[in-house]
N, C-alpha and C. Protein backbone atom coordinates (compact mmCIF):
# COMPACT_ATOMS: atom_id res chain seq x y z
N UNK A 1 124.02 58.36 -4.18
CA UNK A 1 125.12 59.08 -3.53
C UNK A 1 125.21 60.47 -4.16
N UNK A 2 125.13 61.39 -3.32
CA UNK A 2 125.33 63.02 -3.87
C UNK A 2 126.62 63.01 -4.10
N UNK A 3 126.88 63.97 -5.68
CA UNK A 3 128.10 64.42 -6.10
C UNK A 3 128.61 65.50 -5.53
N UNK A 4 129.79 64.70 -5.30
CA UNK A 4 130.90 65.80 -3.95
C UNK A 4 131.92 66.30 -5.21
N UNK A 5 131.51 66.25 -6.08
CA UNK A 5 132.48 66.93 -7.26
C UNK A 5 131.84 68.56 -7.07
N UNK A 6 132.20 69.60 -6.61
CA UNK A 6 131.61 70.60 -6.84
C UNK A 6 132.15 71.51 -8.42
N UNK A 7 133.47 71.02 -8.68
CA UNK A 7 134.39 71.15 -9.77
C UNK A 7 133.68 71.22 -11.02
N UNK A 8 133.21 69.71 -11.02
CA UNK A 8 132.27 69.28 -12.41
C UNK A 8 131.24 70.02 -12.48
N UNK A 9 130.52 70.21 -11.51
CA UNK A 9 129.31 71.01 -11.50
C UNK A 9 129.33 72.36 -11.61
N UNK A 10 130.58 72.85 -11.53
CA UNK A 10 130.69 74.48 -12.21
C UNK A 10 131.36 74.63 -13.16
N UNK A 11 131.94 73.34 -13.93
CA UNK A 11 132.39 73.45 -15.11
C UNK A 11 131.20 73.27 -16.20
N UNK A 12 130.13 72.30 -15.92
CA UNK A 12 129.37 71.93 -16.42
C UNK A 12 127.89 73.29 -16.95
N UNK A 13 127.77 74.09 -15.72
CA UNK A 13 127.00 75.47 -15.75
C UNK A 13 127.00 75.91 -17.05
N UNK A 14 128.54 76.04 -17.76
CA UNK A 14 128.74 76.86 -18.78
C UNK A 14 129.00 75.85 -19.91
N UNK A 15 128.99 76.35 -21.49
CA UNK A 15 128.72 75.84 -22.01
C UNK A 15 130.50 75.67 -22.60
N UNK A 16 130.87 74.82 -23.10
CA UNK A 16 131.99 74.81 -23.70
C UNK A 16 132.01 75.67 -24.89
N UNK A 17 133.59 76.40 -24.85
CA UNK A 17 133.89 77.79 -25.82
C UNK A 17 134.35 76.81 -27.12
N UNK A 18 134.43 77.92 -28.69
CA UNK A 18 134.71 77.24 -29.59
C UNK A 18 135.94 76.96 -29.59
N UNK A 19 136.40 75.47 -30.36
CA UNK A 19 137.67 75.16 -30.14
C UNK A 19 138.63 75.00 -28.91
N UNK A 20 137.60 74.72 -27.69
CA UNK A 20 137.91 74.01 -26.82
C UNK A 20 137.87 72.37 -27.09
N UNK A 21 138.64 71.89 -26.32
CA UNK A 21 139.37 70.72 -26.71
C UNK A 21 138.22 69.70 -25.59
N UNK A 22 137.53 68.49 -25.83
CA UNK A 22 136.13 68.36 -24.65
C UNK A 22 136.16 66.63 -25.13
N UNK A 23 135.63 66.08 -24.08
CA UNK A 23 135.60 65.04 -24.13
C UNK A 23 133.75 64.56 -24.85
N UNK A 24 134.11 63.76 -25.82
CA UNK A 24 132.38 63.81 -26.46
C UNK A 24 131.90 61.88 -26.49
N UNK A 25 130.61 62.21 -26.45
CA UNK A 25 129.99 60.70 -26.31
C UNK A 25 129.83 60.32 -27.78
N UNK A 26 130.68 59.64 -28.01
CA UNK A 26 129.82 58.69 -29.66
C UNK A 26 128.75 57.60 -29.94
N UNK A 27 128.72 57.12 -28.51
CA UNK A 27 128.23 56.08 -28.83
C UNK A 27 126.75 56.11 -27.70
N UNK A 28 125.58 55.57 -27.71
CA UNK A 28 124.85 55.62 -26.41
C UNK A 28 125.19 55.02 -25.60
N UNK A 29 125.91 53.90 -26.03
CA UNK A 29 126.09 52.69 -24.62
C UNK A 29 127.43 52.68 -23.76
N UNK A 30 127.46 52.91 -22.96
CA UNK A 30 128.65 52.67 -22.13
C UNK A 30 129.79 52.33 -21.85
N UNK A 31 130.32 51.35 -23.83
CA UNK A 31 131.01 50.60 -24.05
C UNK A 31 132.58 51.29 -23.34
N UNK A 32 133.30 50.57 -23.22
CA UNK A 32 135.25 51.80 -23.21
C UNK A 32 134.90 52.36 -24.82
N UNK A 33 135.77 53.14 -24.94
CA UNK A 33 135.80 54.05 -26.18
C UNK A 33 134.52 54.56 -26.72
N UNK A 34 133.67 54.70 -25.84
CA UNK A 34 132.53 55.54 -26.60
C UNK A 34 132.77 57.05 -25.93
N UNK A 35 133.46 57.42 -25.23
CA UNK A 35 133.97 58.66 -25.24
C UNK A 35 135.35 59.33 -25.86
N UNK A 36 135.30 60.01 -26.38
CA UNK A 36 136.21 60.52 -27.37
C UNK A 36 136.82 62.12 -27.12
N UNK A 37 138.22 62.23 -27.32
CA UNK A 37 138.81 63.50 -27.29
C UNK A 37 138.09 64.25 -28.81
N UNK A 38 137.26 65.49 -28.17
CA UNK A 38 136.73 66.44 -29.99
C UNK A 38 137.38 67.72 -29.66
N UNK A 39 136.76 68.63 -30.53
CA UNK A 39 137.23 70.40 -30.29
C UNK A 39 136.23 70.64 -30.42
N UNK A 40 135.52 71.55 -29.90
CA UNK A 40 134.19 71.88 -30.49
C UNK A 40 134.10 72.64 -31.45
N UNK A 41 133.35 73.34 -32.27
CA UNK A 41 133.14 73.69 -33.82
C UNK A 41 132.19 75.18 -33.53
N UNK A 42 131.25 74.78 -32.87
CA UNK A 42 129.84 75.54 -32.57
C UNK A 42 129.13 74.81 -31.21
N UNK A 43 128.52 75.69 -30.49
CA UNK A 43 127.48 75.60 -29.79
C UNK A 43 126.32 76.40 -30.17
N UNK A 44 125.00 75.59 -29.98
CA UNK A 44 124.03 76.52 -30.59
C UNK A 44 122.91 76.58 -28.96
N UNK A 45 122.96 77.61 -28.44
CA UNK A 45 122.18 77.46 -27.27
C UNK A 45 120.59 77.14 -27.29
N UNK A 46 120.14 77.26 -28.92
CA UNK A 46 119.01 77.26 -28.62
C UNK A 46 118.08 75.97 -28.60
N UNK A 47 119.25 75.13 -29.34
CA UNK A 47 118.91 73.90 -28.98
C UNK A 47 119.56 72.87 -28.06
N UNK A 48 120.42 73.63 -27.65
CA UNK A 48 121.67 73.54 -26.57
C UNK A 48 122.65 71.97 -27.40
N UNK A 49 122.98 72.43 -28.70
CA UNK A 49 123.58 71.05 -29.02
C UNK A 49 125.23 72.06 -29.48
N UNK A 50 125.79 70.78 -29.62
CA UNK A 50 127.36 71.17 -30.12
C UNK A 50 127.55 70.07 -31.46
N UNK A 51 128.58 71.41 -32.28
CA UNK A 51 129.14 70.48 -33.57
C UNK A 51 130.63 70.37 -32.67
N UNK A 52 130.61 69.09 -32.92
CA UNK A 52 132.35 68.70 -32.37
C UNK A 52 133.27 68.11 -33.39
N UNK A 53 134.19 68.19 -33.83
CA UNK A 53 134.98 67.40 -34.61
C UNK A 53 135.93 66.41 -33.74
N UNK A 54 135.96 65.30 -34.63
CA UNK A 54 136.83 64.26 -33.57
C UNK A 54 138.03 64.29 -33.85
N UNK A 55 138.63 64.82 -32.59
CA UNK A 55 140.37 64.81 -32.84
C UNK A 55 141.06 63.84 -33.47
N UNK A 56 140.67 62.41 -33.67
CA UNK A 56 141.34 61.71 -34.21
C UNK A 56 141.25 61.25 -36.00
N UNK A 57 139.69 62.13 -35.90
CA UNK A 57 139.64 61.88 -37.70
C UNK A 57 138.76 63.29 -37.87
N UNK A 58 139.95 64.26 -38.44
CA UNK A 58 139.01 65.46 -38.45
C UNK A 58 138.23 65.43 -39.41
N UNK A 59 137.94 64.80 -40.04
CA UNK A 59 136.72 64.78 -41.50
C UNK A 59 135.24 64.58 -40.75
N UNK A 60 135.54 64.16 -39.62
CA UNK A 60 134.18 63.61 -38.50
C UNK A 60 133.59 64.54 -37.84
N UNK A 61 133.00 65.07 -37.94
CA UNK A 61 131.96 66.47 -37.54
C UNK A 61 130.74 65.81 -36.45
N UNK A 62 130.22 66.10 -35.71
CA UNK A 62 129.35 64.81 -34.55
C UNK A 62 128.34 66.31 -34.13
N UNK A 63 127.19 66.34 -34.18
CA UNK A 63 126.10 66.89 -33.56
C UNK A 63 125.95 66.27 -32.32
N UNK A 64 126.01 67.08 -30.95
CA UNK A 64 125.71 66.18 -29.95
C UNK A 64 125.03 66.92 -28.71
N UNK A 65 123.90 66.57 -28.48
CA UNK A 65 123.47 67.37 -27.37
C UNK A 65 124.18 67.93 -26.28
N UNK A 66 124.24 68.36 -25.48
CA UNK A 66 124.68 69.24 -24.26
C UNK A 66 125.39 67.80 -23.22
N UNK A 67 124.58 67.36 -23.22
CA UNK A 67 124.84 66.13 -22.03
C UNK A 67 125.81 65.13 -22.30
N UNK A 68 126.30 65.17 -23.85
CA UNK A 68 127.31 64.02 -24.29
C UNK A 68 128.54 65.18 -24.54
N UNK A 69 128.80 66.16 -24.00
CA UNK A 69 129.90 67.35 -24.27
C UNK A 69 130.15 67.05 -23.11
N UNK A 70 131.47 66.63 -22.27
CA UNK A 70 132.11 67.29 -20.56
C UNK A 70 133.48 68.07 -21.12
N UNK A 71 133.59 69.04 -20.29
CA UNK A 71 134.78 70.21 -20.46
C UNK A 71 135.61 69.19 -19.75
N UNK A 72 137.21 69.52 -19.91
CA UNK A 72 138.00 68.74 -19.54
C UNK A 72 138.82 70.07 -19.01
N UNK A 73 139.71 69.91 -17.66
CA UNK A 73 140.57 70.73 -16.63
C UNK A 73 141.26 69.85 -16.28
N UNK A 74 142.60 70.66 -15.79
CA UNK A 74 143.74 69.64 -15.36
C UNK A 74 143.13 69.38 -13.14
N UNK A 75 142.38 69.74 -13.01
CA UNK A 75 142.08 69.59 -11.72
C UNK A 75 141.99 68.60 -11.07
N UNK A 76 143.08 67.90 -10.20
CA UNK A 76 142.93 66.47 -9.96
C UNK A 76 142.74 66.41 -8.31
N UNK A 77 142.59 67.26 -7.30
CA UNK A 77 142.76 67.22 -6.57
C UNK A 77 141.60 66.88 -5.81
N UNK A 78 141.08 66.33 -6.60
CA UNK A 78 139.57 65.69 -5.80
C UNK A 78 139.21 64.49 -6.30
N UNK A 79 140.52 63.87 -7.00
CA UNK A 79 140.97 62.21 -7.04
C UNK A 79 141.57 61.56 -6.21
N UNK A 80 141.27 60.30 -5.78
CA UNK A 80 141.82 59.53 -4.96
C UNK A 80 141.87 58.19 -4.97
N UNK A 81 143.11 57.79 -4.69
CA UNK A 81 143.23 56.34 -4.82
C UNK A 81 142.37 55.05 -4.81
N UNK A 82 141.67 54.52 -5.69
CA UNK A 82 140.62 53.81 -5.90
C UNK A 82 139.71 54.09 -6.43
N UNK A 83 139.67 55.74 -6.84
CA UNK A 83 138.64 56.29 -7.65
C UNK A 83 138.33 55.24 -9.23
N UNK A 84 137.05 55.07 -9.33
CA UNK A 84 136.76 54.38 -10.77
C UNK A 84 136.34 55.56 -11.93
N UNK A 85 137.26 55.90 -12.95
CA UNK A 85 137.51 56.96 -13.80
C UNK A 85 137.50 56.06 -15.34
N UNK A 86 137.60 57.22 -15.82
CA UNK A 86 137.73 57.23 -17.35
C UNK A 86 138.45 57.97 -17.49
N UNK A 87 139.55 57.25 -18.73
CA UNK A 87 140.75 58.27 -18.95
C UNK A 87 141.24 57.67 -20.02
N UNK A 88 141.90 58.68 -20.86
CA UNK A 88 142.41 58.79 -22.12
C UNK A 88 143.36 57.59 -22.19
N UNK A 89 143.63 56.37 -22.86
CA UNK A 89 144.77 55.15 -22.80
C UNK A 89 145.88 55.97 -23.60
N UNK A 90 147.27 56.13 -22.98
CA UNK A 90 148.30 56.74 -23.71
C UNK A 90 148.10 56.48 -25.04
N UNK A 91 148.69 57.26 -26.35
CA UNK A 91 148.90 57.17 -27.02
C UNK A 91 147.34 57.03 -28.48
N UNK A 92 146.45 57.15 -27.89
CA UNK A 92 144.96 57.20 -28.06
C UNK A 92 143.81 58.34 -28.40
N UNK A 93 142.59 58.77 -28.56
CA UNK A 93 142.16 60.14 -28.15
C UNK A 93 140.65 59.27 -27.79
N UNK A 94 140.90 58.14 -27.13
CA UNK A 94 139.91 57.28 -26.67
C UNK A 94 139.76 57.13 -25.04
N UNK A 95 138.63 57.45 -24.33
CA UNK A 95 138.66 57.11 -23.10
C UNK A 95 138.25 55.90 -22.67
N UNK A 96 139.05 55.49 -21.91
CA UNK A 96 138.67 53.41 -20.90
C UNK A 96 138.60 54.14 -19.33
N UNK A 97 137.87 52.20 -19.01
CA UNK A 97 138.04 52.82 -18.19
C UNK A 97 138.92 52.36 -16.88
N UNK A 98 139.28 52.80 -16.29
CA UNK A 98 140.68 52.91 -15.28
C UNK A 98 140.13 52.82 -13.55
N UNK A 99 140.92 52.69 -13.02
CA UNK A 99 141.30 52.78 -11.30
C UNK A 99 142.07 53.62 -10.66
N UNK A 100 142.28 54.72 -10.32
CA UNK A 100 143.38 55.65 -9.31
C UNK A 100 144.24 54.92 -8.94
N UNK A 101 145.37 54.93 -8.68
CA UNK A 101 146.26 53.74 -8.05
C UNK A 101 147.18 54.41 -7.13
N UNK A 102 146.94 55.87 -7.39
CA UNK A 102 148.07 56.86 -6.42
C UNK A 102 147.04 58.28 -6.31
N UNK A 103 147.37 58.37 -5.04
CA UNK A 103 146.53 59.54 -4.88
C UNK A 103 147.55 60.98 -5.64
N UNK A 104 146.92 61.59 -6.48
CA UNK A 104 147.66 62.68 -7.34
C UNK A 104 147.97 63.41 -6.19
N UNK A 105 149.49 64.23 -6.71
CA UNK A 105 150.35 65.47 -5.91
C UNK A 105 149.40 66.25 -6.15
N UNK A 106 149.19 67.46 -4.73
CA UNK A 106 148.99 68.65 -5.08
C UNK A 106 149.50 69.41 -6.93
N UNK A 107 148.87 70.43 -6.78
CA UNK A 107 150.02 70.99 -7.82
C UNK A 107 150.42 72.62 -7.25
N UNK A 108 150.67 72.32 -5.86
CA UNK A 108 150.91 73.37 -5.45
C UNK A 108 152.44 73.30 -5.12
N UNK A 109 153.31 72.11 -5.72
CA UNK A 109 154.31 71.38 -5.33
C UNK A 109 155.29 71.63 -6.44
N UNK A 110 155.38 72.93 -7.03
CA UNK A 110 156.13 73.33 -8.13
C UNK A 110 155.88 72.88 -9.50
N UNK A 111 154.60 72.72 -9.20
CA UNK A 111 154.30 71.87 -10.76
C UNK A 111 153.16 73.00 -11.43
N UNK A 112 153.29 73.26 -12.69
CA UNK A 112 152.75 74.08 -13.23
C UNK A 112 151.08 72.78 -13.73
N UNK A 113 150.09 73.95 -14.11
CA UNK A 113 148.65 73.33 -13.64
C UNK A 113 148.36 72.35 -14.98
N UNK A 114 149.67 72.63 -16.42
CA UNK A 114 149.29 71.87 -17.10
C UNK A 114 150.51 70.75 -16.92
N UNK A 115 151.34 70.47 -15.60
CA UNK A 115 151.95 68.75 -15.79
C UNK A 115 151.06 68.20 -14.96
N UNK A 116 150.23 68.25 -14.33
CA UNK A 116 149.26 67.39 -13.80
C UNK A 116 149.11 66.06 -14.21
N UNK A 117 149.55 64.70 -13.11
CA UNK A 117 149.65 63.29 -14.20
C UNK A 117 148.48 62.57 -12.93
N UNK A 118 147.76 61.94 -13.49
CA UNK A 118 147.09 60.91 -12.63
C UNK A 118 147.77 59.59 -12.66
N UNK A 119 147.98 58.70 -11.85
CA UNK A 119 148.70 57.53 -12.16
C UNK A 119 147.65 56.34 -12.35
N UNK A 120 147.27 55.85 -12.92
CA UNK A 120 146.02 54.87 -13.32
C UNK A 120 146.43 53.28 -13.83
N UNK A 121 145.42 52.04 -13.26
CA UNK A 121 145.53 51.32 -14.17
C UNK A 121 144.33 51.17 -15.14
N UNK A 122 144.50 50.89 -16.17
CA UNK A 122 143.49 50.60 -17.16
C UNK A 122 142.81 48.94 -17.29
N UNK A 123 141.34 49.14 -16.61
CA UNK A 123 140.83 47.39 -16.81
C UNK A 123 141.16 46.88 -18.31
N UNK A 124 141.34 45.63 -17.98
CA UNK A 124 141.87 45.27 -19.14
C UNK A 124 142.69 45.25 -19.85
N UNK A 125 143.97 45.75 -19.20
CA UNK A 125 145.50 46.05 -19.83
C UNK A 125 146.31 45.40 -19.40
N UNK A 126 146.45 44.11 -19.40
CA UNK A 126 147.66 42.91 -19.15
C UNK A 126 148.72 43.24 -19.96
N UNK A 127 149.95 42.68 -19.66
CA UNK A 127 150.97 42.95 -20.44
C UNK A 127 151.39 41.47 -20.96
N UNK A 128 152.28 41.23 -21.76
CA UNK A 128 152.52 40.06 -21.95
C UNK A 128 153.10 38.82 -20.81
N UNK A 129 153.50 39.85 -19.77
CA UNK A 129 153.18 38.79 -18.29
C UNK A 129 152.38 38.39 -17.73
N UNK A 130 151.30 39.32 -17.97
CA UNK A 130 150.18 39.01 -17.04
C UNK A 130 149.87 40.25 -16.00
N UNK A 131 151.02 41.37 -16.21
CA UNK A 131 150.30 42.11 -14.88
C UNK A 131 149.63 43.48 -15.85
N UNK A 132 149.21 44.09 -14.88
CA UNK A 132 148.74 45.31 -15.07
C UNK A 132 149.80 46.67 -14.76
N UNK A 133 150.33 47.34 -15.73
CA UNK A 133 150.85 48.14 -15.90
C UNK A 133 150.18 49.60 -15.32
N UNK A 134 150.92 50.16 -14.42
CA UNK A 134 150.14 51.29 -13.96
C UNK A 134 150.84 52.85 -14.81
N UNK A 135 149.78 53.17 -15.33
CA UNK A 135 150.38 54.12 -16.40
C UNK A 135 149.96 55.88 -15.64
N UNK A 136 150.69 56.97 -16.25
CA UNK A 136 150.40 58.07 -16.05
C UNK A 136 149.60 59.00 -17.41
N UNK A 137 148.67 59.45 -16.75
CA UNK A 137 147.98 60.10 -18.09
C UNK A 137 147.40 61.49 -17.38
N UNK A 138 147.58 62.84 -18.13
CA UNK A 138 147.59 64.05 -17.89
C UNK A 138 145.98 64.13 -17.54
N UNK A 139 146.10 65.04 -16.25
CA UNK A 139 144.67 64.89 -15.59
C UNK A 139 143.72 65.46 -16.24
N UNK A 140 143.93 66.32 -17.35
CA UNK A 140 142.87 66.99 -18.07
C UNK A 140 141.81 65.53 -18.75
N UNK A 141 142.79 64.75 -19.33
CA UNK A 141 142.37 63.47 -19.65
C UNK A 141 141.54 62.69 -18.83
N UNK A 142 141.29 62.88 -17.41
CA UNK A 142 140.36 62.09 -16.81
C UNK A 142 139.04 61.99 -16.24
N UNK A 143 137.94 61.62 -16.38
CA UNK A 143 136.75 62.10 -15.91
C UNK A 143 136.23 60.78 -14.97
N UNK A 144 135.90 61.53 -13.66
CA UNK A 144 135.00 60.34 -12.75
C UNK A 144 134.09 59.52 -13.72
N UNK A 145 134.03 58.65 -13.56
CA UNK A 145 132.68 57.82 -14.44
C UNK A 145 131.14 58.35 -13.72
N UNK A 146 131.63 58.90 -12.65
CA UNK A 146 129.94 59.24 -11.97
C UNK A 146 129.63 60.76 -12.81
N UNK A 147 130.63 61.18 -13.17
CA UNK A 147 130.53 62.41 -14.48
C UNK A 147 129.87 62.14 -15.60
N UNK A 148 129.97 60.59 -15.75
CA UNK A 148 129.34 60.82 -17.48
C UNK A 148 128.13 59.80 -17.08
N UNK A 149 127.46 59.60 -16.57
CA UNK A 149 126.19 58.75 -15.97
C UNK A 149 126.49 57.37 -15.94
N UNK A 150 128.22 56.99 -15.67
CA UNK A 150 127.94 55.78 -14.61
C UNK A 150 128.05 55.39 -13.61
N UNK A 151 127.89 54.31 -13.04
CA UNK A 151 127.90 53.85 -11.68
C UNK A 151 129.43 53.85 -11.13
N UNK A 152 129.56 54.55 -9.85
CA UNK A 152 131.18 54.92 -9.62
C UNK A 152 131.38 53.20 -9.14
């Protein structure tokens, strides 16, 4: 299936600036939480890799090629209800992965471009009843899974 994200693909062109805030791969495998909220440190074009530090333990410095760096934007308007995403679990700087459950407002609707909320459930998040809690998490926080090489 061709990517109808044209978004990702011109965010992706350029390289993330220093101390931009980017979503980074830790891990090779696919697991939930092998993507991580970093800042970046350095980009070195000539080997096209990035030093990232991990927002959640800054002592953690991560060398990571080009392809495990995605820029993160509050741009949600090319989400839709049922979309299969990855997104930050409140309270976390870890991405899972999630379901659209509401198609996001414009933000042409008096909302400034950083309240942007996606409404999501997270696989795997029962509550002590049994249901699935549908949570809101700021759209900068969310990336299609067909963004980071998986199967939507």
């Amino acid at each position: 299936k061709k990517s109808t994200n044209t978004r990702r693909d011109f965010l992706d062109r350029e390289p993330a600036a220093m101390g931009e805030q980017v979503a980074a791969k830790l891990a090779k495998s696919n697991e939930d939480g092998s993507w991580v909220l970093g800042n970046v440190l350095q980009y070195d074009p000539s080997c096209q890799a990035y030093l990232v530090q991990d927002e959640d333990d800054v002592n953690r410095v991560l060398s990571l090629p080009y392809e495990d760096v995605r820029r993160l934007d509050d741009f949600s308007e090319n989400l839709r209800r049922g979309d299969r995403i990855l997104a930050v679990f409140p309270e976390t700087t870890s991405f899972y992965r999630a379901v659209v459950v509401k198609n996001p407002k414009g933000q042409g609707q008096g909302q400034s471009r950083n309240s942007s909320e996606v409404v999501v459930k997270f696989d795997d998040d029962e509550d002590e009843s049994g249901r699935n809690p549908a949570r809101r998490v700021p759209a900068r926080f969310v990336l299609r899974r067909s963004d980071v090489g998986e199967a939507d």
